[in-house]
Protein backbone atom coordinates (compact mmCIF):
# COMPACT_ATOMS: atom_id res chain seq x y z
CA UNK A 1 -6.71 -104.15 118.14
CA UNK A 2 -2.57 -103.73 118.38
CA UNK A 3 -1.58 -105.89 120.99
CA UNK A 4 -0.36 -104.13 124.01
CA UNK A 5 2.96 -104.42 125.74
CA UNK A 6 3.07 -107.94 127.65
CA UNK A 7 1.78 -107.65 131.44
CA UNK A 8 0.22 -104.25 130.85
CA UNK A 9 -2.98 -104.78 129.10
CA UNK A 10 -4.43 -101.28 130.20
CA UNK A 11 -1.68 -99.47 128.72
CA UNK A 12 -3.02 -96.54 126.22
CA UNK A 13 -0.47 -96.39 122.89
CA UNK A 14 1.21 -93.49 122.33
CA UNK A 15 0.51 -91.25 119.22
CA UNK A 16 4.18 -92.24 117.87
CA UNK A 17 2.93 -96.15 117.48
CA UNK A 18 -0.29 -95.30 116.23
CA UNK A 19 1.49 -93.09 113.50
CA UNK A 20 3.79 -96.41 112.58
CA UNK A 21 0.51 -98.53 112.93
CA UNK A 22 -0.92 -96.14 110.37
CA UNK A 23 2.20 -96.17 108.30
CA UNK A 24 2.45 -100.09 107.60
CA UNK A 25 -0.92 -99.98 106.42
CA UNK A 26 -0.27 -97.11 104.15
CA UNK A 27 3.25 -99.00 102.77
CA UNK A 28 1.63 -102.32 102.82
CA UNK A 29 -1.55 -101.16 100.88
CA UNK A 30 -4.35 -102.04 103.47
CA UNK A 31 -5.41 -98.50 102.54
CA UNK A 32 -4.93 -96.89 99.83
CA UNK A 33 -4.45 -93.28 98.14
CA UNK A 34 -7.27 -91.63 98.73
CA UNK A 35 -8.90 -93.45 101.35
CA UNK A 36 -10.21 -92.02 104.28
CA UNK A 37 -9.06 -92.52 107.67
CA UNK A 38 -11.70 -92.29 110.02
CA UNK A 39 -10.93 -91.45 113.55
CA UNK A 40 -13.63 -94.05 115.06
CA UNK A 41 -12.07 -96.58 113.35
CA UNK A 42 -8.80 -96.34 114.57
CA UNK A 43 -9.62 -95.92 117.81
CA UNK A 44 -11.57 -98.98 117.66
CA UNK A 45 -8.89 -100.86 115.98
CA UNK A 46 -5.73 -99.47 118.16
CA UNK A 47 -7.40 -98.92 121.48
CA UNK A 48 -5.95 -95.63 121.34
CA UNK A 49 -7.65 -92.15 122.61
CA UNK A 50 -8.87 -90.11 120.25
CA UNK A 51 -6.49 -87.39 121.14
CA UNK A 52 -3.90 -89.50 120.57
CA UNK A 53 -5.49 -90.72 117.03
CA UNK A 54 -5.95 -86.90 115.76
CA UNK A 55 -1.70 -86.44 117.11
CA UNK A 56 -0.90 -89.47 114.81
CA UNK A 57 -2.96 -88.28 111.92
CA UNK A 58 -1.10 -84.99 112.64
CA UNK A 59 1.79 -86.80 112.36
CA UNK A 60 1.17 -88.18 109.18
CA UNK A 61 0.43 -84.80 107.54
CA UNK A 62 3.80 -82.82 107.99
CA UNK A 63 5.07 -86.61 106.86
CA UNK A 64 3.28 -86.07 103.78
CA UNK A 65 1.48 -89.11 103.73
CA UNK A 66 -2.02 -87.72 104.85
CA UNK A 67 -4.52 -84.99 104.37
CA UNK A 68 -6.39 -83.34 106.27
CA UNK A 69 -9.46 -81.22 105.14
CA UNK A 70 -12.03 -79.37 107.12
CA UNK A 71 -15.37 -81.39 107.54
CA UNK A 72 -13.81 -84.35 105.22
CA UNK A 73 -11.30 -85.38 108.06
CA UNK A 74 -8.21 -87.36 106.75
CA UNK A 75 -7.17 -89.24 104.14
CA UNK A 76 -4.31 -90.95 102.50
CA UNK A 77 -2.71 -88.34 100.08
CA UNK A 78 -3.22 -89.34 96.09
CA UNK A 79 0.19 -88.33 94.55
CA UNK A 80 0.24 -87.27 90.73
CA UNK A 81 2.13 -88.60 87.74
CA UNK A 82 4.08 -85.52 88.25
CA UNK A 83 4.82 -86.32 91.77
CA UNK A 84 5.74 -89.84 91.43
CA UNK A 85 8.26 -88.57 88.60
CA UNK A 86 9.96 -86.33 91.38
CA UNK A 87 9.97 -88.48 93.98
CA UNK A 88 12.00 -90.58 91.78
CA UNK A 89 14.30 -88.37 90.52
CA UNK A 90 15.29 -87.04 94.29
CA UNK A 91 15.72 -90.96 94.89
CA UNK A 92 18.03 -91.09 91.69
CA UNK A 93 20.26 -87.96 93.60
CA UNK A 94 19.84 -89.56 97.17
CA UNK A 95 20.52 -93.23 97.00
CA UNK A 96 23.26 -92.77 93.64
CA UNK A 97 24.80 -90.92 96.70
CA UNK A 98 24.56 -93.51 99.45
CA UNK A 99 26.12 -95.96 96.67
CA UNK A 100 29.15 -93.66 96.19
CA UNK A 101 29.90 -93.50 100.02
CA UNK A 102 29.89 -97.09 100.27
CA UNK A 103 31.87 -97.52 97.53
CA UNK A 104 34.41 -95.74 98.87
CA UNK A 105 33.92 -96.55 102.53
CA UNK A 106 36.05 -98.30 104.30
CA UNK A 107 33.64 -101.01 105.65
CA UNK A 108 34.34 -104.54 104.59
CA UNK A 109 31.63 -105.90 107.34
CA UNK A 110 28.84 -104.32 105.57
CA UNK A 111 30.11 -105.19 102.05
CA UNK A 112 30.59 -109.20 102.71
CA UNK A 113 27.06 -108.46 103.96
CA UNK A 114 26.31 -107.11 100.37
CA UNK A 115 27.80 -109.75 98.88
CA UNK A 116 25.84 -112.24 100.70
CA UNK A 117 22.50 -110.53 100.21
CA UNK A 118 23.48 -110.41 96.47
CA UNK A 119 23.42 -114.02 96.71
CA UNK A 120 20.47 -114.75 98.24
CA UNK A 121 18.73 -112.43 95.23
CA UNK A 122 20.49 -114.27 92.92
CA UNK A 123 18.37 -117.63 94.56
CA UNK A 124 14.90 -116.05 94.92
CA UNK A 125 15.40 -114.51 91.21
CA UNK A 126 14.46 -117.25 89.44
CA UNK A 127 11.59 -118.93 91.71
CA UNK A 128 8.51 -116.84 91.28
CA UNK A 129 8.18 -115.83 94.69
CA UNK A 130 8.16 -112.34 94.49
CA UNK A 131 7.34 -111.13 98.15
CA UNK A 132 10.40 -113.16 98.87
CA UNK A 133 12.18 -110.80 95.95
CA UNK A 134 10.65 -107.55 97.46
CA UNK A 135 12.23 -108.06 100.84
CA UNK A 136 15.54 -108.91 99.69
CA UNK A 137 15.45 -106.78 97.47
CA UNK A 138 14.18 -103.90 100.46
CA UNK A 139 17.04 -105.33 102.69
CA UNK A 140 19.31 -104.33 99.60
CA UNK A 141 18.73 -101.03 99.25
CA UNK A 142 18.67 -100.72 103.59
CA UNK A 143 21.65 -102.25 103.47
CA UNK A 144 23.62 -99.49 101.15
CA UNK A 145 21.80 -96.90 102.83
CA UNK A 146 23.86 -98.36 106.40
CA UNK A 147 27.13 -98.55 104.44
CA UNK A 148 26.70 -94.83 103.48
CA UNK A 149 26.53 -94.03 106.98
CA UNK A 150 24.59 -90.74 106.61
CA UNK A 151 21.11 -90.69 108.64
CA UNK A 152 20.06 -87.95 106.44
CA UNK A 153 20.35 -89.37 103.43
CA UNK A 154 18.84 -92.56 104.93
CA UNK A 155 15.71 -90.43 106.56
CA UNK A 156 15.11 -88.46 103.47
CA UNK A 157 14.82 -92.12 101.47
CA UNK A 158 12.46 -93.89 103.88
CA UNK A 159 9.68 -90.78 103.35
CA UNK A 160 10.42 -91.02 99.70
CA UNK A 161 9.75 -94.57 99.71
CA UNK A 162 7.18 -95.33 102.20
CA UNK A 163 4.11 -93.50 100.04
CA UNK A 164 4.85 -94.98 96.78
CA UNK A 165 5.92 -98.63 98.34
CA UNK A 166 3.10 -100.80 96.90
CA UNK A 167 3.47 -99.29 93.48
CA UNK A 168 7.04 -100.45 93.52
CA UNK A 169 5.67 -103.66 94.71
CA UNK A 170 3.08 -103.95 91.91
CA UNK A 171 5.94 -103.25 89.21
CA UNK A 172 7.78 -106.46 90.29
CA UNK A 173 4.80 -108.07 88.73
CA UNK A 174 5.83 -107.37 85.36
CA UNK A 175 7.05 -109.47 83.12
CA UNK A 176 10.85 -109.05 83.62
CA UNK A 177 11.20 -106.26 85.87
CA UNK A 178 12.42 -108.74 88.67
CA UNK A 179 15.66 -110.03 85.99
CA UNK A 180 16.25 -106.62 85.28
CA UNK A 181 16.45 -105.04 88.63
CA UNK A 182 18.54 -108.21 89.79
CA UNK A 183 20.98 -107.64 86.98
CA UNK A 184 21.55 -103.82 88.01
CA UNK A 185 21.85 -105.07 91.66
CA UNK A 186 24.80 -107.66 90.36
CA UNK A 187 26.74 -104.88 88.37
CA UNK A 188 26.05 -102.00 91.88
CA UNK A 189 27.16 -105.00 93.92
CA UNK A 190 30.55 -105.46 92.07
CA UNK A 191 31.40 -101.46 91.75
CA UNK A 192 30.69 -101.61 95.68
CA UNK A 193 32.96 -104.16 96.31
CA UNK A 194 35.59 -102.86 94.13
CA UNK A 195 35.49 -99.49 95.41
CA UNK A 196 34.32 -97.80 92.58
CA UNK A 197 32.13 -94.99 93.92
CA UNK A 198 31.66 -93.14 90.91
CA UNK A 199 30.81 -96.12 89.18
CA UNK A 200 28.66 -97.26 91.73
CA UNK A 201 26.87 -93.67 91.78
CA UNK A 202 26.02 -93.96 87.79
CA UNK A 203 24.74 -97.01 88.14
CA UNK A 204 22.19 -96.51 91.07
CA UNK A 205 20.94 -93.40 89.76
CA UNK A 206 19.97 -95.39 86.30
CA UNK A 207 18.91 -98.49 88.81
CA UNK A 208 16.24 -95.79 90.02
CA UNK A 209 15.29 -94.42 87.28
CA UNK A 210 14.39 -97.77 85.36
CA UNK A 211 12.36 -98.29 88.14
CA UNK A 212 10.54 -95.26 87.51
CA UNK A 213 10.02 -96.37 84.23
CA UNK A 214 8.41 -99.66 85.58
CA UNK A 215 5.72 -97.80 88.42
CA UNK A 216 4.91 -95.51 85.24
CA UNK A 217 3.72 -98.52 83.46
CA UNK A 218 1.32 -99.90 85.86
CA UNK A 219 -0.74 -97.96 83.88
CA UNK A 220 -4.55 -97.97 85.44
CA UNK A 221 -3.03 -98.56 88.77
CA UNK A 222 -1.26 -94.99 88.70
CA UNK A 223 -3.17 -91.66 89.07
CA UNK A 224 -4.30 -89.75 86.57
C-alpha cells in the first residue's frame, strides 16, 4: 500500500497521486503495454476509493497512457511501430528546440550545471552501470528542458517520454548505444556552452533520432 502522509494514517489519496502512482509503474515497467489494470487491485494496493481509482484511470486516458474499453476495463495502451516513429520525430522538433533556447539563453547557472552533469556522464560511461547512465543521462535532458525555460515545451516532452521510457531504457543495453549517446551529449554540451543555438538545435534533433534508431532495434521487445 502507498504510505500515507506522516501522522495521518486514515487519510484517503487523492485521484492526482494515484494517477502518478500509476504512472511510475507504467515508466518504470512494473506493467507493461497491454496489461490490464484492474480496479480491485489498485485499491488494494493504494488504499484508495474506488471512485477515486476509476478518476485516476480517467486520468490516464486523456494522458494517453491508458485504455479504457467497455466490459474489458483498462489497460496500458500498446503503441505501434508507427507510433513510436512519431513520438520520436515530435521529440526531434521539441527538445532540438529546448537546445536552441539554451543555447542562446542567457543562463550561465544552468550551463555550469550542464557542464558538470556532462562530467559525471563522462564517469559512469565507462563502468557498466547503466541505471546509473539512465539517470544522468534523464537529469540531462531535464536539465536542457529548465534552461529552455518554456513549460510547454517541457510538458509536451514528459507525455512523449513517459509511455515509451523503458524501451529507451532497454536500448541502453546495446552494445554501444551508451558511447554513442555520451558522445552526442559531449558535442550538445559544447554548442550549449558556446552559444551556438543553431548548432545545438541540429545536433539534438539527430541525438533523437539515433535514438529512435536504437528502440527500433529492440526488435522482439517492440510491437508488431
Amino acid at each position: 500500500m502507498i504510505e500515507t502522509a506522516p501522522g495521518d494514517p486514515e487519510r484517503i489519496l487523492a485521484a492526482s497521486e494515484v494517477a502518478a502512482w500509476l504512472r511510475d509503474r507504467i515508466r518504470t515497467g512494473q506493467v507493461v503495454q497491454g496489461q490490464r489494470l484492474i480496479e480491485a487491485d489498485i485499491i488494494r494496493e493504494t488504499g484508495a476509493t474506488r471512485s477515486r481509482v476509476r478518476e485516476a484511470l480517467q486520468r490516464l486516458e486523456s494522458e494517453g497512457l491508458v485504455v479504457i474499453e467497455e466490459f474489458r476495463g483498462a489497460s496500458v495502451r500498446r503503441f505501434t511501430r508507427d507510433e513510436i516513429r512519431q513520438i520520436y520525430r515530435a521529440r526531434m522538433a521539441l527538445e532540438g528546440m529546448a537546445a536552441h533556447d539554451f543555447a542562446v539563453a542567457d543562463d550561465p547557472g544552468r550551463k555550469q550545471q550542464l557542464a558538470e552533469l556532462q562530467e559525471r556522464l563522462n564517469l559512469v560511461e565507462h563502468t557498466g552501470d547503466h541505471p546509473a547512465f539512465v539517470r544522468a543521462n534523464d537529469a540531462w535532458h531535464s536539465l536542457i528542458l529548465d534552461g529552455a525555460d518554456n513549460d510547454y515545451i517541457r510538458g509536451f516532452v514528459e507525455r512523449l517520454r513517459l509511455p515509451l521510457y523503458r524501451l529507451l531504457f532497454s536500448a541502453f543495453y546495446q552494445p554501444h548505444r551508451i558511447d554513442d549517446a555520451n558522445a552526442d551529449h559531449r558535442r550538445i554540451t559544447d554548442a550549449i556552452l558556446r552559444g551556438d543555438g543553431a548548432e545545438a538545435e541540429a545536433l539534438m534533433r539527430q541525438h533523437v533520432e539515433e535514438a529512435l534508431a536504437a528502440v527500433m532495434g529492440l526488435g522482439d521487445v517492440l510491437p508488431s
